[in-house]
N, C-alpha and C. Protein backbone atom coordinates (compact mmCIF):
# COMPACT_ATOMS: atom_id res chain seq x y z
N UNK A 1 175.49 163.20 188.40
CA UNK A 1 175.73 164.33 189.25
C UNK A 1 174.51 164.65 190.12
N UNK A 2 173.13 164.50 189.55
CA UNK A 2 171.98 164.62 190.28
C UNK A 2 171.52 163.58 190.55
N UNK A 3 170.78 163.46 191.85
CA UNK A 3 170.32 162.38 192.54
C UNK A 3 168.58 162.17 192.10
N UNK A 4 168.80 160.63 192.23
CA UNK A 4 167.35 160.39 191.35
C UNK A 4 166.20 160.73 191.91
N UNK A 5 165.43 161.32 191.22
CA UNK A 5 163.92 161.63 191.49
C UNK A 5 163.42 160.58 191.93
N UNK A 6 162.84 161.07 193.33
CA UNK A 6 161.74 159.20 193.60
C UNK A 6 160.37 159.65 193.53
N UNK A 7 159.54 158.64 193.23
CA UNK A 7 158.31 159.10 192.82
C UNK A 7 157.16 159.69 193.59
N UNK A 8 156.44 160.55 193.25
CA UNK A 8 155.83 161.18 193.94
C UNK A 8 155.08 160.44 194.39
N UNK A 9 154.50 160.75 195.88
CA UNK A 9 153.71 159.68 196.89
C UNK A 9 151.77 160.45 196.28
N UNK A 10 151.48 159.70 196.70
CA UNK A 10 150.03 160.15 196.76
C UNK A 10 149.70 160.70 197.65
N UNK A 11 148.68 161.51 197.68
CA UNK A 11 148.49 162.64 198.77
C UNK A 11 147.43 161.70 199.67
N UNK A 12 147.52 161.68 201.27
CA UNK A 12 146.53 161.25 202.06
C UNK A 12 145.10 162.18 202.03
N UNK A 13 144.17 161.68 202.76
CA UNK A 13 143.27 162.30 202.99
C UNK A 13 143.29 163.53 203.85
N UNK A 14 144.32 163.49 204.83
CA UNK A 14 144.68 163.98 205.84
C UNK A 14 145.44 165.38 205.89
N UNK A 15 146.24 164.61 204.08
CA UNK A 15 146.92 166.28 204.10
C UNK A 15 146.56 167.06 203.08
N UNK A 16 144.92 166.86 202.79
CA UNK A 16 144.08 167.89 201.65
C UNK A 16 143.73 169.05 202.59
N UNK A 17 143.76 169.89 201.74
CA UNK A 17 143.48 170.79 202.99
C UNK A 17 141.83 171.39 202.45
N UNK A 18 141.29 171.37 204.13
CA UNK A 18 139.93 171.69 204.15
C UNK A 18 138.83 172.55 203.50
N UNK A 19 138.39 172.65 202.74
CA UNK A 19 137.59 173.47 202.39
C UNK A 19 136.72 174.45 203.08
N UNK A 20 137.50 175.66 203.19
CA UNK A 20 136.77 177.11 204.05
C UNK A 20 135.88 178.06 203.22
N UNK A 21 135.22 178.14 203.51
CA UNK A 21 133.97 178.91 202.94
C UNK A 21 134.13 180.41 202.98
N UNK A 22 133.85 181.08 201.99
CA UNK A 22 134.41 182.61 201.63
C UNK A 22 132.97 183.11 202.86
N UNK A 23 133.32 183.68 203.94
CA UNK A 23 132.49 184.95 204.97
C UNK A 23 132.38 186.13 204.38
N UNK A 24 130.40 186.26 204.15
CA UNK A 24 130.25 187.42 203.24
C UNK A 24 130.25 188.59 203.80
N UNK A 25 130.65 188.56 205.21
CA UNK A 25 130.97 189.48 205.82
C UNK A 25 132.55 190.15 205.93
N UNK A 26 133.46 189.23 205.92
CA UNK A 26 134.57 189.45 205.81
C UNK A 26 134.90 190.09 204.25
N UNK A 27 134.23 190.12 203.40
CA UNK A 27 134.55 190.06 202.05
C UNK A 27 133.88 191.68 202.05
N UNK A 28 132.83 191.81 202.63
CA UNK A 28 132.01 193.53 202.42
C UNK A 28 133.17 194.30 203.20
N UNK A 29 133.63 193.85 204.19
CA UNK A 29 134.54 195.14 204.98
C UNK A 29 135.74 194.68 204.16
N UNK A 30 136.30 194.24 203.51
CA UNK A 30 137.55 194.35 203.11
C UNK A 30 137.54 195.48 201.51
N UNK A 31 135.90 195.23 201.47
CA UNK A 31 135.85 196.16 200.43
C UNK A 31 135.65 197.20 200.83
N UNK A 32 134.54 197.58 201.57
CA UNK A 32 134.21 199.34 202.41
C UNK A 32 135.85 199.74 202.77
N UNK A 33 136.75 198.76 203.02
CA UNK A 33 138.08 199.80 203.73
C UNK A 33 139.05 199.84 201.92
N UNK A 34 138.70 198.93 200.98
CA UNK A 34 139.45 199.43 199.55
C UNK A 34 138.55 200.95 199.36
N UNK A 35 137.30 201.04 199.39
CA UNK A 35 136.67 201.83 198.94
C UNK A 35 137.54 203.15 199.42
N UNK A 36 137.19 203.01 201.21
CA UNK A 36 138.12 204.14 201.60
C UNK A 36 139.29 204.73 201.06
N UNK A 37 140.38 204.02 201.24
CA UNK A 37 141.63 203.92 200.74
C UNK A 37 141.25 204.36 199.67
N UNK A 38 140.63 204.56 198.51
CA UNK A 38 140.69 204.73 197.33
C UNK A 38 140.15 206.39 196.87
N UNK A 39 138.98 206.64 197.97
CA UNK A 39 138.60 207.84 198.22
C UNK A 39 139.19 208.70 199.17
N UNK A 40 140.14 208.16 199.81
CA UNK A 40 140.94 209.04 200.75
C UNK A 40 142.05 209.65 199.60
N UNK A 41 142.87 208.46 198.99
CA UNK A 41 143.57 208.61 197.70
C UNK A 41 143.59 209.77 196.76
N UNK A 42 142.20 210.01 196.25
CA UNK A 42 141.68 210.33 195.30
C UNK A 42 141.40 211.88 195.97
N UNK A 43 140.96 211.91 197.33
CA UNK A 43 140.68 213.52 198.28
C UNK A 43 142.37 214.04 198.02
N UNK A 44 143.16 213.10 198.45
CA UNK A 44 144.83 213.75 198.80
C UNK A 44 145.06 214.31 197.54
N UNK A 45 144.75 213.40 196.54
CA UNK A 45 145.26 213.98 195.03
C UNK A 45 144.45 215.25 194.14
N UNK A 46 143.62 215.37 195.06
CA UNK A 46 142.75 216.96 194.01
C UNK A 46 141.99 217.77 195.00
N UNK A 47 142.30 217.21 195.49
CA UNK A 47 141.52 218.45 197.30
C UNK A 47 141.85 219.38 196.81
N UNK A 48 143.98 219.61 196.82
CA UNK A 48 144.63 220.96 196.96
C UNK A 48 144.28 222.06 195.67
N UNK A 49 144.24 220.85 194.70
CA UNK A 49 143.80 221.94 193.17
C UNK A 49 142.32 222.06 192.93
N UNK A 50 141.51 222.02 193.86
CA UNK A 50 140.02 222.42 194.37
C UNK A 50 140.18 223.25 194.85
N UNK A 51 140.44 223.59 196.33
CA UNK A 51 140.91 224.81 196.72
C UNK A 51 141.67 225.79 196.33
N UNK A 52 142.69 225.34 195.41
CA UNK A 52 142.88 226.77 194.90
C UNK A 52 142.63 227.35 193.76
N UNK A 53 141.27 226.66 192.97
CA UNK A 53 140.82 227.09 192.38
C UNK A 53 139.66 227.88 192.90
N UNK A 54 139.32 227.72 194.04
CA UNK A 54 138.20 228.17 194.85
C UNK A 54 139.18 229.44 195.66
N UNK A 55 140.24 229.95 195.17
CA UNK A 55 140.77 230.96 195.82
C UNK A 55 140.98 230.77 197.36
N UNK A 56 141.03 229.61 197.85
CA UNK A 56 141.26 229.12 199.16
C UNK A 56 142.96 229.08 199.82
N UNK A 57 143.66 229.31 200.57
CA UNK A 57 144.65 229.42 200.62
C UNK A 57 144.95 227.46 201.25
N UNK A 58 146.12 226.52 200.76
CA UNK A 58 146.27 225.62 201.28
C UNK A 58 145.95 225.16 202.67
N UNK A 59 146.84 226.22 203.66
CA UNK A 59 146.37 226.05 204.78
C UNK A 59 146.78 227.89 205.32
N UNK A 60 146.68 227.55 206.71
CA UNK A 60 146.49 229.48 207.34
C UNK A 60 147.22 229.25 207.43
N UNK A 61 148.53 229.25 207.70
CA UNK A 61 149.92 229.36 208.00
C UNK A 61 150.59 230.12 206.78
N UNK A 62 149.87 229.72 205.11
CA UNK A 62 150.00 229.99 204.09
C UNK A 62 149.38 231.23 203.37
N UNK A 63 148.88 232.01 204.11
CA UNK A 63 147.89 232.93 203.59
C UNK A 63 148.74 233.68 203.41
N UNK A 64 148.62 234.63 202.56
CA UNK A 64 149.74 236.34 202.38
C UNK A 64 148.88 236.72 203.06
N UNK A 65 150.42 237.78 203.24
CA UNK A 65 150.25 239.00 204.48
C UNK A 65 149.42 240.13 203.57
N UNK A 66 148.44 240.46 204.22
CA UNK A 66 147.13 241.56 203.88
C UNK A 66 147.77 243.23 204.03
């Protein structure tokens, strides 16, 4: 029912693929922007229960009427 396996060829020289060298520059900014992301993250998730423990109102739109 299945058709026979033919044997695997050997790989040329041609179709190894090249060896690219890790850029230690590319590698620092991909981290400074995780860093971000992670501290932006981390601001969204406890900013609001900072402020209102600091008796801060969320935003002015939110303040009671005096």
């Amino acid at each position: 029912m299945l058709p026979a396996v033919k044997a695997p060829r050997r790989l040329s020289a041609a179709s190894i693929k090249p060896h690219i060298p890790i850029d230690r520059t590319m590698v620092l900014l991909a981290f400074a922007f995780a860093a971000a992301w992670s501290v932006t993250g981390a601001m969204a998730a406890h900013l609001p229960r900072i402020l209102e423990a600091a008796e801060q109102p969320p935003c002015r739109q939110c303040r009671p009427a005096r």
